[in-house]
Protein backbone atom coordinates (compact mmCIF):
# COMPACT_ATOMS: atom_id res chain seq x y z
CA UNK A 1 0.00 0.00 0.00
CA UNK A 2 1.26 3.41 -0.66
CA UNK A 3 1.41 6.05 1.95
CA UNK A 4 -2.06 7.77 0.88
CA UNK A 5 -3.39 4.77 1.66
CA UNK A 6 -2.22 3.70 4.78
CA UNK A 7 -2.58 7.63 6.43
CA UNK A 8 -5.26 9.50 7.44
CA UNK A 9 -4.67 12.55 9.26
CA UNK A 10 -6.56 14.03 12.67
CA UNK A 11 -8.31 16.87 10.48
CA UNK A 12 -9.91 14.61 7.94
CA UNK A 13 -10.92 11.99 10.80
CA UNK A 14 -12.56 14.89 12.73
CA UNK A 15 -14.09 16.16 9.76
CA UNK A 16 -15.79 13.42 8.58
CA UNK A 17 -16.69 12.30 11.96
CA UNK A 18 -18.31 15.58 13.73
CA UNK A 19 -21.08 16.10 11.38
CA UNK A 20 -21.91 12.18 12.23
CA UNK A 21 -21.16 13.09 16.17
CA UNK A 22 -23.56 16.21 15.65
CA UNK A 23 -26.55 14.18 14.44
CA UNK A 24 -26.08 12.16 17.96
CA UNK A 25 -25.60 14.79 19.99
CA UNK A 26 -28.55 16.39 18.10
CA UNK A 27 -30.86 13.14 19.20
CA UNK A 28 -29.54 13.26 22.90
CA UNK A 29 -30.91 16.75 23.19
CA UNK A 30 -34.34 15.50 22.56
CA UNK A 31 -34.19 13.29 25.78
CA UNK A 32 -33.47 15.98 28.34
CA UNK A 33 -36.03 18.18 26.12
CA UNK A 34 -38.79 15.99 26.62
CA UNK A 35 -38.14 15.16 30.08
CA UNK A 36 -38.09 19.04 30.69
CA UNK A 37 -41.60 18.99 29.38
CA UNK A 38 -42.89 16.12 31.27
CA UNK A 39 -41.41 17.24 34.76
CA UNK A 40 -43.64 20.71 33.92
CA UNK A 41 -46.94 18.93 33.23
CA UNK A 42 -49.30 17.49 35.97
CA UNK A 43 -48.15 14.50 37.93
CA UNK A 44 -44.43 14.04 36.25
CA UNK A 45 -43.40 11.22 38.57
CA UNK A 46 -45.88 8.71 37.09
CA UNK A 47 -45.83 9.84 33.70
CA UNK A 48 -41.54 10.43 33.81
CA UNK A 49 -42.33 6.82 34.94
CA UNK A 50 -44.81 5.77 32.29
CA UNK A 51 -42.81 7.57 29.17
CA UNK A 52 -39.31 5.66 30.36
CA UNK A 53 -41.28 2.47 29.98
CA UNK A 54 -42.98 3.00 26.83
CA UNK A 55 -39.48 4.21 25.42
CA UNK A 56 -38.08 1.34 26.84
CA UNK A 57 -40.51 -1.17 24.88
CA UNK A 58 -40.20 0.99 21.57
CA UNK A 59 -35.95 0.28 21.65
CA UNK A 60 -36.16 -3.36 22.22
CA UNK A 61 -39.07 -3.57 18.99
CA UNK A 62 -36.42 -1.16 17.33
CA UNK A 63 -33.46 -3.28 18.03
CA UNK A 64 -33.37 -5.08 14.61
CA UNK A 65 -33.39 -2.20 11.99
CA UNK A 66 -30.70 -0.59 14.57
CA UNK A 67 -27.51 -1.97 12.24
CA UNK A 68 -29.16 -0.91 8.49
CA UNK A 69 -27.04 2.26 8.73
CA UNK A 70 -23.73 -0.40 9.31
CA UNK A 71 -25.28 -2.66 6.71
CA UNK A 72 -25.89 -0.05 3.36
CA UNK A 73 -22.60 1.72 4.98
CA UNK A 74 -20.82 -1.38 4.03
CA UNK A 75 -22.65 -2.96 1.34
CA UNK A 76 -24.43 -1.11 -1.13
CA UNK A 77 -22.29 -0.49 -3.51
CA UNK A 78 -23.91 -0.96 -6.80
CA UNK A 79 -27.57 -1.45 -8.31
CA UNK A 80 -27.84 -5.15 -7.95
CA UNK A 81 -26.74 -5.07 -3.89
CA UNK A 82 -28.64 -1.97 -3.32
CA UNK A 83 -32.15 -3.45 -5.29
CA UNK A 84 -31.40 -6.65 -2.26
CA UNK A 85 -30.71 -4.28 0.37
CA UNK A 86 -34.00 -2.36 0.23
CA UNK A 87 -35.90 -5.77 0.15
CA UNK A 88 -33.98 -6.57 3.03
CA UNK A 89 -34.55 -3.45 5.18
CA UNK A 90 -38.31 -3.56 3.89
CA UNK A 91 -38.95 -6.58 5.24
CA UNK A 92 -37.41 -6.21 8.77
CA UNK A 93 -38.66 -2.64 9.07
CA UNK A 94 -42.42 -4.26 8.32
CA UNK A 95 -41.75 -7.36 10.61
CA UNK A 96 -40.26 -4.40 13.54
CA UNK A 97 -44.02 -2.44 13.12
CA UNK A 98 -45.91 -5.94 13.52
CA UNK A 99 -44.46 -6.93 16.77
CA UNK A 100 -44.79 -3.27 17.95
CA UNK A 101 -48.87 -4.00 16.88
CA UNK A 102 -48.80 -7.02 18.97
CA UNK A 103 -47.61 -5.61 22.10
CA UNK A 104 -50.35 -3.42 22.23
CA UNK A 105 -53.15 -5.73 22.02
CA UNK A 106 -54.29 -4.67 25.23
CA UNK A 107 -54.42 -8.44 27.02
CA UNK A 108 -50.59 -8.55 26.12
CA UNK A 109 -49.40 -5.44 27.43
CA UNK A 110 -51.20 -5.50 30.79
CA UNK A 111 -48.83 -8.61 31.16
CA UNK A 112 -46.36 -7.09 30.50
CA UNK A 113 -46.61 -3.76 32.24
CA UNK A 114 -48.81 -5.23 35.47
CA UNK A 115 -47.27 -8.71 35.62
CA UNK A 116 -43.65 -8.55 34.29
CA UNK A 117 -42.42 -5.18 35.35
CA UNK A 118 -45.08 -4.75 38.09
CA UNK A 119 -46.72 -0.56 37.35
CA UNK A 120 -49.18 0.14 39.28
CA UNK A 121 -52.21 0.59 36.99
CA UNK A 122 -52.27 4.39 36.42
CA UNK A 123 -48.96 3.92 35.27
CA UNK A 124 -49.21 1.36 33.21
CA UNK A 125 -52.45 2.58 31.68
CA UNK A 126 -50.32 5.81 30.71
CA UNK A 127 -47.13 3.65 29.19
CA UNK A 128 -49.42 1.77 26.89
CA UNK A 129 -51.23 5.11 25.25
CA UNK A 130 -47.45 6.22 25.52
CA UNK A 131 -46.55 3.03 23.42
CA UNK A 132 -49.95 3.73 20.73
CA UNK A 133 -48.30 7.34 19.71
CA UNK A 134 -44.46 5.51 19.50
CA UNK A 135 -46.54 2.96 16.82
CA UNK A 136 -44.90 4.29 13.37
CA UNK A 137 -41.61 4.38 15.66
CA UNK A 138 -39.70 1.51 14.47
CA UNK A 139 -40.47 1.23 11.09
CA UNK A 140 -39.28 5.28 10.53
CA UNK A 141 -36.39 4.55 12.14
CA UNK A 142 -35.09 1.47 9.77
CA UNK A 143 -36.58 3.43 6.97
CA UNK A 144 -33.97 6.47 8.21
CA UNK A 145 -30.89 4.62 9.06
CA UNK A 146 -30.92 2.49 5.35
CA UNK A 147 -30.61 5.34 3.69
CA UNK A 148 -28.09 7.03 6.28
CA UNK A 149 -25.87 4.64 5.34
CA UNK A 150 -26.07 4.98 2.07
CA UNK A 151 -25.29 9.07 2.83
CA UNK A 152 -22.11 8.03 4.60
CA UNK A 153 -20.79 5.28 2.00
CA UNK A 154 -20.84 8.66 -0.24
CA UNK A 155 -19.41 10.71 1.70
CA UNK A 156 -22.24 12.55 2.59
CA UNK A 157 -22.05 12.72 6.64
CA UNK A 158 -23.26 16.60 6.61
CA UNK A 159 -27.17 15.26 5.51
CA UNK A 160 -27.39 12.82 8.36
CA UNK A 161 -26.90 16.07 10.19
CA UNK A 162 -29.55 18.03 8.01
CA UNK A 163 -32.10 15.24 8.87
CA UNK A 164 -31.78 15.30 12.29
CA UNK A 165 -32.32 18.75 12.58
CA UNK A 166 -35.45 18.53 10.73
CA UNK A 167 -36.46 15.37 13.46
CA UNK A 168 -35.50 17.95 16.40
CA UNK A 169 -37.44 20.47 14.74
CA UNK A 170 -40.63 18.27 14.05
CA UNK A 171 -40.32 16.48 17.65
CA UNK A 172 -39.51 20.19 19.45
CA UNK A 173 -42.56 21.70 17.55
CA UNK A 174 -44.87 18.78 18.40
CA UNK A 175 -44.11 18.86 22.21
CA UNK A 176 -43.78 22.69 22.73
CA UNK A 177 -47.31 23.08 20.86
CA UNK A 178 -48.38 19.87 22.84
CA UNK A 179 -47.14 21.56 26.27
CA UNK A 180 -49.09 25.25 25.72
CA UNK A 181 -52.05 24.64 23.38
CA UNK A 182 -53.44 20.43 24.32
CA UNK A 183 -54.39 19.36 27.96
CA UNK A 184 -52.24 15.81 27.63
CA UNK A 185 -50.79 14.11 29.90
CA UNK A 186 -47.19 14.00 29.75
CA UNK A 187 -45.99 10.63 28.72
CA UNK A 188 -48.39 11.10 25.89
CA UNK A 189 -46.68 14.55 25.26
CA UNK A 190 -43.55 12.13 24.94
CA UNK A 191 -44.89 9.54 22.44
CA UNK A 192 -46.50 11.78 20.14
CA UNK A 193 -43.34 14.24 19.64
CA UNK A 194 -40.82 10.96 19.63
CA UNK A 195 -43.19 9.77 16.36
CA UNK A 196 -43.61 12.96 14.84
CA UNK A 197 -39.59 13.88 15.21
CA UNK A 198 -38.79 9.64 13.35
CA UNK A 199 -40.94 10.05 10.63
CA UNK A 200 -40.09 13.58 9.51
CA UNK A 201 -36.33 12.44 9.54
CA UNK A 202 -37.26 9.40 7.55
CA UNK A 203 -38.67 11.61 4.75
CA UNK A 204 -35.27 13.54 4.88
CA UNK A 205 -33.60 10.91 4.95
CA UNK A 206 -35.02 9.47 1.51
CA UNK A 207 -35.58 12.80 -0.08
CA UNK A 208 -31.39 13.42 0.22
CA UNK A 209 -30.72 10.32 -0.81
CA UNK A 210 -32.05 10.52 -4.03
CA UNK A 211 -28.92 11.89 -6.25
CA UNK A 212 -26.51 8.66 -4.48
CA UNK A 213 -29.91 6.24 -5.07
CA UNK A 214 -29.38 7.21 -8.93
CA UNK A 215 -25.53 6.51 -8.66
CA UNK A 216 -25.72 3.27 -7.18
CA UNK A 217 -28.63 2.20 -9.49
CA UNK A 218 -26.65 3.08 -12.84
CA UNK A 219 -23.15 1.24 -11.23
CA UNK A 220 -23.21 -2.81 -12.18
CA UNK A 221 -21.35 -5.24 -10.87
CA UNK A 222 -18.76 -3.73 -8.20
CA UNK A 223 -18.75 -7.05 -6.23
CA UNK A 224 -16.99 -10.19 -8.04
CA UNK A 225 -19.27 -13.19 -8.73
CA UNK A 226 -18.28 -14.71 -5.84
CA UNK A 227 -19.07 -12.13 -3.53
CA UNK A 228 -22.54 -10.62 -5.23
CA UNK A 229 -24.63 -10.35 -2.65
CA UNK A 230 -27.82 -12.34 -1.81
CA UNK A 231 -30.70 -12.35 0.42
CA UNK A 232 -29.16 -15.44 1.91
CA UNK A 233 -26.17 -14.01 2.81
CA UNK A 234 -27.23 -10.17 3.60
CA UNK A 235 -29.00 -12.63 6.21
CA UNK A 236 -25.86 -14.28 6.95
CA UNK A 237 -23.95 -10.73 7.32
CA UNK A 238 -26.84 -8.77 9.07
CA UNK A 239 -28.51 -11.31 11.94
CA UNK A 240 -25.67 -11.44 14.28
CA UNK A 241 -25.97 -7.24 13.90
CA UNK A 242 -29.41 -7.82 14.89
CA UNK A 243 -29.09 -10.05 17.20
CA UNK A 244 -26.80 -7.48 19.06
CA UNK A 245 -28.86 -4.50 18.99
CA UNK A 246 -31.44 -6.52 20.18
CA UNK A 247 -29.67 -7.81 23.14
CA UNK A 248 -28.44 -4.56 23.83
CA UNK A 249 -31.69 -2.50 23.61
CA UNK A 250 -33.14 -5.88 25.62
CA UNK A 251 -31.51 -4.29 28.62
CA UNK A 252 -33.37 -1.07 28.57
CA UNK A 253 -36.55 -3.28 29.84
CA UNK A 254 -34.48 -4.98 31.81
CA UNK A 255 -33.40 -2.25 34.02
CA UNK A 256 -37.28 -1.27 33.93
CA UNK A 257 -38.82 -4.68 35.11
CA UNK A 258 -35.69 -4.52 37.81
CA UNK A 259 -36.65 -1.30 38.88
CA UNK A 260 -40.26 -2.86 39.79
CA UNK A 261 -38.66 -5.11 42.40
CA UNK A 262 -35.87 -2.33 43.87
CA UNK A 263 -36.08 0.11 46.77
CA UNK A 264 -37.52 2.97 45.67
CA UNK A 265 -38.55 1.91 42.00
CA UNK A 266 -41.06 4.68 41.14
CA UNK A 267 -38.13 6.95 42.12
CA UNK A 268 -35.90 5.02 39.69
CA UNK A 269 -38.52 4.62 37.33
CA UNK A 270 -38.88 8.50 36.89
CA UNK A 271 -34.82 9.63 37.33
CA UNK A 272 -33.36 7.24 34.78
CA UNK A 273 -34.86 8.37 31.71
CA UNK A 274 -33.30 11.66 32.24
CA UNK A 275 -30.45 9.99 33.96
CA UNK A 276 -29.84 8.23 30.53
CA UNK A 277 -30.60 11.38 28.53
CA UNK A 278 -27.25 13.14 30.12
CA UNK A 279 -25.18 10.04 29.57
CA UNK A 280 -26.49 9.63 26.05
CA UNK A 281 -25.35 13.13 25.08
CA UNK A 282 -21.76 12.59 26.22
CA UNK A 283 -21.93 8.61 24.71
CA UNK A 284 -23.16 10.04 21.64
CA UNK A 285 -19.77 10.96 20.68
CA UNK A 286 -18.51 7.25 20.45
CA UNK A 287 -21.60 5.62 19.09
CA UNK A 288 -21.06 8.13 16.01
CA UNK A 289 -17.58 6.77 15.72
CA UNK A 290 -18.57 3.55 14.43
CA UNK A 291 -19.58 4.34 10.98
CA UNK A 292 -16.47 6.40 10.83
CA UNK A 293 -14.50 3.27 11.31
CA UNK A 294 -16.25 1.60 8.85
CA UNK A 295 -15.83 3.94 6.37
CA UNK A 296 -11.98 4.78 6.48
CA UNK A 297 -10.33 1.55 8.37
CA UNK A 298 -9.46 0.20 4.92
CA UNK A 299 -10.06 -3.27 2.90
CA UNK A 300 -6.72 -4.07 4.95
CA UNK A 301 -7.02 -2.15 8.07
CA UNK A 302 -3.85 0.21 7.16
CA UNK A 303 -6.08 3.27 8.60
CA UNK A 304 -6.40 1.48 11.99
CA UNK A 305 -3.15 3.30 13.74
CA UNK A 306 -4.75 6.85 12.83
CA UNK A 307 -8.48 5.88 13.69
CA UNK A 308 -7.11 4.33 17.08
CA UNK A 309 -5.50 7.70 17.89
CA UNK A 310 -8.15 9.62 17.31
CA UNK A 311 -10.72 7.37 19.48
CA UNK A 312 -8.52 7.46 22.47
CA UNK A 313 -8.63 10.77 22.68
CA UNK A 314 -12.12 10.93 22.16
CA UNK A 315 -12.97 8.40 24.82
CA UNK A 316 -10.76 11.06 27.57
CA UNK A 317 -13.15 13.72 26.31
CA UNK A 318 -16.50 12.26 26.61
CA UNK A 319 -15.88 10.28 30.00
CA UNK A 320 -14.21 13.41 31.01
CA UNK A 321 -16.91 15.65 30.13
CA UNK A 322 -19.33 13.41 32.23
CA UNK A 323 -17.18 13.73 35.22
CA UNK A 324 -16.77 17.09 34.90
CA UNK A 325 -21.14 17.11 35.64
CA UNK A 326 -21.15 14.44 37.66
CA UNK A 327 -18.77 15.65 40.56
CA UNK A 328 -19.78 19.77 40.20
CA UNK A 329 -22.37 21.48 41.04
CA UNK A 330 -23.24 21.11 37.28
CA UNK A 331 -25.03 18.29 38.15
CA UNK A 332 -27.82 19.99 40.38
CA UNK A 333 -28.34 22.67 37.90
CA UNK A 334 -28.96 20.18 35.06
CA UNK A 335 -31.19 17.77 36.85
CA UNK A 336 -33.28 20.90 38.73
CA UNK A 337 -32.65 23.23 36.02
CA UNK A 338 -32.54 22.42 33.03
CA UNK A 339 -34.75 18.82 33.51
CA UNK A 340 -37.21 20.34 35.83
CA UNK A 341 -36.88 17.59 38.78
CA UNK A 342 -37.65 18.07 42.37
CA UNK A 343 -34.76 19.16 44.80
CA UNK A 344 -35.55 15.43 45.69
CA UNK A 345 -35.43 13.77 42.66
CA UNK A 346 -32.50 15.69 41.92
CA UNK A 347 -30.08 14.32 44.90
CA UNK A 348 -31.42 10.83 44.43
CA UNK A 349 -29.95 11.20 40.91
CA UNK A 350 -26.95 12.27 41.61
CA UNK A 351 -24.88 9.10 42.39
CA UNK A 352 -26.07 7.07 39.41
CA UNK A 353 -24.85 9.77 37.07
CA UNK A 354 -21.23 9.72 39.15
CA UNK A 355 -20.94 5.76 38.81
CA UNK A 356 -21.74 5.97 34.60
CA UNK A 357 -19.12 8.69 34.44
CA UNK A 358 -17.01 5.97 32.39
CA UNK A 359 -19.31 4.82 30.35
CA UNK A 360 -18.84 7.15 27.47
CA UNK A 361 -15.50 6.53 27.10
CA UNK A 362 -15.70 2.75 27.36
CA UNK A 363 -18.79 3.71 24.45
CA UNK A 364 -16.31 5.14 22.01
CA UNK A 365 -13.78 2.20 22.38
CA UNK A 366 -16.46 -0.93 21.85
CA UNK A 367 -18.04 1.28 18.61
CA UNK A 368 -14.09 0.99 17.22
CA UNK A 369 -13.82 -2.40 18.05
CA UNK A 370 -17.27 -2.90 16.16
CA UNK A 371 -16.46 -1.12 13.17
CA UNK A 372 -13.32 -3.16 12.92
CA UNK A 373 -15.29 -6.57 13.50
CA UNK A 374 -17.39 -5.20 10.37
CA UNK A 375 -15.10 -4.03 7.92
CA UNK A 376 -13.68 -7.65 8.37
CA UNK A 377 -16.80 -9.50 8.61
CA UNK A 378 -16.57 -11.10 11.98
CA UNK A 379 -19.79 -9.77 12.94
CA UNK A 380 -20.64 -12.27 14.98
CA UNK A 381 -18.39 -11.17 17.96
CA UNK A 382 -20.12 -8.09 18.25
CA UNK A 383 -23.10 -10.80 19.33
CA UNK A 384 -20.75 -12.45 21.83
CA UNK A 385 -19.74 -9.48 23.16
CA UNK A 386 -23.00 -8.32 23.96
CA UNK A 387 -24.47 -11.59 25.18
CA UNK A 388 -21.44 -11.36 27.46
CA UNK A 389 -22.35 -7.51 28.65
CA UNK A 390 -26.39 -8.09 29.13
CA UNK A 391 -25.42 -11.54 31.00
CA UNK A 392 -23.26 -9.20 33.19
CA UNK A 393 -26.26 -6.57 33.80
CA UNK A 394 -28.88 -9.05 34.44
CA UNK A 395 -26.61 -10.73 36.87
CA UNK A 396 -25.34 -7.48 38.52
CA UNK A 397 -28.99 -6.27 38.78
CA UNK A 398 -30.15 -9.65 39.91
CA UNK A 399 -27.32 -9.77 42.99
CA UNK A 400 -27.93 -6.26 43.63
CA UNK A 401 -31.32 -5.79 44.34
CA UNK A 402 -31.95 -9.42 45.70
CA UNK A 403 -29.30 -9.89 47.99
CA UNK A 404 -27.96 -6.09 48.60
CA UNK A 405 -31.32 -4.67 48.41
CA UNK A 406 -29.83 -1.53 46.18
CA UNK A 407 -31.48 1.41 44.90
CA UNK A 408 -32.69 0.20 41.70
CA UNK A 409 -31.18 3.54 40.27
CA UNK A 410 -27.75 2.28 41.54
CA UNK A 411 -28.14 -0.81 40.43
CA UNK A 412 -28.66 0.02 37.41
CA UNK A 413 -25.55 2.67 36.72
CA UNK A 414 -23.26 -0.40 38.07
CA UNK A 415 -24.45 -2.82 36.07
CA UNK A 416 -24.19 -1.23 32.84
CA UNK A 417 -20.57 -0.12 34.13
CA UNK A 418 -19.71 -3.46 34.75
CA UNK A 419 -21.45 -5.36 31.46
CA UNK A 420 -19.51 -2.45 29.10
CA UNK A 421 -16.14 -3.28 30.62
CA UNK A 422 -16.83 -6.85 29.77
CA UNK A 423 -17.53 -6.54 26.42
CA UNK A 424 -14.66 -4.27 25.87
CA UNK A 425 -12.66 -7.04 27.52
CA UNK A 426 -13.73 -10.24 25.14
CA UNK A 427 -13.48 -7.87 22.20
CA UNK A 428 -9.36 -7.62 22.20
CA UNK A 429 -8.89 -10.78 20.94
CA UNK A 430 -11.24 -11.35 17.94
CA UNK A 431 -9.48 -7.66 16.90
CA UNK A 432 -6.05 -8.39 17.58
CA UNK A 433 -6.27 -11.28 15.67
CA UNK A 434 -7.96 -9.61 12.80
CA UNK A 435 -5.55 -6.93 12.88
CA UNK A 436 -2.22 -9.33 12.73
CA UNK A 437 -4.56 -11.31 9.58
CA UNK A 438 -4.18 -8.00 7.69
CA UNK A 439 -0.36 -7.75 7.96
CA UNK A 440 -0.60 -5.34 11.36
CA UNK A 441 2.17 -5.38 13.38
CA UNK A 442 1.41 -7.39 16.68
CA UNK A 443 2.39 -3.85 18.89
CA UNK A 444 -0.58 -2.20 17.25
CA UNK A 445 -3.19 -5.41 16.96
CA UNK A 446 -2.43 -5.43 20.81
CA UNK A 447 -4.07 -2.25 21.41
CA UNK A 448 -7.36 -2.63 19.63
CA UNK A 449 -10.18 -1.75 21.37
CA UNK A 450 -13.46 -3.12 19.99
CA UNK A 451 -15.32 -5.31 18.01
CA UNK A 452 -17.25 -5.77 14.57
């Protein structure tokens, strides 16, 4: 390889990668935003409550159109793959809506809000109208993220941006005209501008694709015979991505039907969603750095020494930026302040947010060990890895709050702590050893960080 190609400097990394990092960072502000909301409408400890469950549900039905930005990033490169792609992403984004139906078939959800994760009725009777307005949810979102990926493989990062700020526009609208002009109760408030912010992105999303749609639909054949792509093995490729995303948004209602059984769980209940909402603006930074890997790492890797550079320092900025909250007096004017909770509320959230204060960084390090996983097909390590991290959780929760009898909101910080810090842990290997395949030297294949 010439030098070009094994070099990529800082400036062109960060360039390509901040417009990606501003879309997340855009989508973490809507967290805190609608938590603000709810906190200022009637009764915001049930229906902070109610929305965090109903979110909660909505991830795990989203959990397997999550990887079609990873999948078109990496694989539609020409008419014939993308013409099997869109089938592809068609048919999970339909199958994602039909589950999403079948959970609210009233019967099914009271079992699963009264009998699994224990509401008390008023609760629960809010989460499921919650869940009714969250209905075009995941199918806007898979719609979205297909063609994201097919704005990144162009080098097109800067829409992804443009779309989210039309989704923050659509969702801010919804809730601020929702909040003045409509008597609703909050976690309705919630649902409704979630919904409306997903499917006005998704339109974006298409109508920006349109000029790289017409490129990849006049290119033929950029994939040898042996590698054209099939349904079969898109399947083969994309179902251990699934499978991840679904284990990993899996532990979202996890933590909730823990919460039911903790000290204090309509407490936890109503801090963590906008305990998760600060975290998720400082992870947001690595969980944008995955496509970034994907996109410049390199049929050989040769990019990986200038990609791993840049992600450690990015991991010491967003854990350190999360500190920096977490152990000032930052913390009470973002959680009373800005989020609208009760002096109360506010204290009791205040430890959680101290014990995730690593959990950014340790975000940015598993997205590069994913992207490197991808670009060498090994995605099925990224599915270890997270069967690892939500056995981890369940059993951290489980200990916790049967034996210890924690604060569910504790429980919860430590045992997504602890499950990260496992995955990053099994992921060395599988890297390191893809890293030495593709000629690396073993000095840097030793200090990968995360999986594919």
């Amino acid at each position: 390889m010439n030098k070009e190609d094994s070099q990529v400097s800082f400036v062109k990394i960060l360039g390509f990668w901040a417009p990606l990092a501003a879309t997340w960072m855009m989508m973490a502000v809507e967290g805190p935003f609608l938590a603000a909301i709810i906190a200022r409408l009637s009764n915001p400890k049930y229906n902070l409550a109610a929305y965090g469950v109903a979110y909660s549900l909505a991830l795990i039905v989203e959990a397997p159109v999550v990887m079609l930005i990873s999948a078109s990033n990496a694989l539609a490169r020409d008419r014939d793959s993308y013409l099997k792609l869109r089938k592809f992403a068609l048919l999970i984004n339909g199958l994602s809506t039909l589950i999403m139906m079948v959970i609210l078939v009233p019967p099914i959800f009271k079992t699963i809000a009264l009998d699994l994760i224990k509401l008390p009725e008023n609760v629960a009777q809010l989460a499921y109208y919650s869940c009714l307005l969250l209905l075009p949810w995941p199918g806007a979102i898979g719609y979205r993220r297909f063609y994201q990926g097919i704005l990144i493989s162009n080098e097109l990062p800067q829409r992804v941006a443009y779309g989210t700020m039309i989704r923050l526009l659509a969702m801010g609208i919804t809730g601020l005209i929702c909040y003045k002009f409509f008597a609703l109760d909050g976690a309705l408030v919630g649902g409704l501008s979630l919904s409306m912010g997903v499917v006005g992105e998704a339109i974006a999303s298409r109508i920006m694709a349109i000029l790289p749609v017409k490129k990849l639909l006049s290119k033929e054949g950029s994939f040898s015979q042996e590698k054209k792509l099939t349904l079969k093995n898109i399947t083969r490729f994309y179902y251990p991505l699934a499978l991840t995303s679904f284990l990993a948004l899996a532990m979202h209602p996890m933590e909730t039907f823990f919460m039911g059984r903790a000290r204090m769980p309509i407490e936890s209940l109503a801090v963590l969603p906008v305990i998760h909402s600060l975290v998720f603006i400082f992870r947001s930074m690595g969980l944008s750095f995955q496509e970034v890997g994907i996109a410049f790492l390199g049929e050989k890797n040769q990019r990986f020494k200038s990609l791993r550079n840049f992600s450690l320092l990015l991991a010491a900025f967003a854990s350190g930026g999360l500190l920096g909250v977490a152990f000032t007096p930052l913390s009470n004017f973002w959680f009373h302040r800005v989020s609208g909770l009760s002096t109360q509320l506010t204290l009791f959230s205040i430890l959680p947010t101290k014990i995730l204060g690593i959990l950014p960084g340790l975000t940015v390090l598993v997205c590069f060990q994913r992207a490197i996983m991808v670009n060498n097909r090994k995605t099925i390590h990224i599915t270890i890895s997270t069967i690892i991290e939500i056995l981890c959780v369940f059993l951290t929760l489980f200990i916790a709050i049967k034996y210890f009898e924690a604060i569910g909101a504790v429980a919860a910080s430590l045992a997504l702590v602890l499950g990260r810090v496992m995955a990053n842990l099994y992921l060395f290997k599988p890297c390191s050893l893809a890293l030495r395949k593709s000629e690396l030297t073993p000095s840097l294949a030793c200090c990968s960080f995360e999986p594919r």
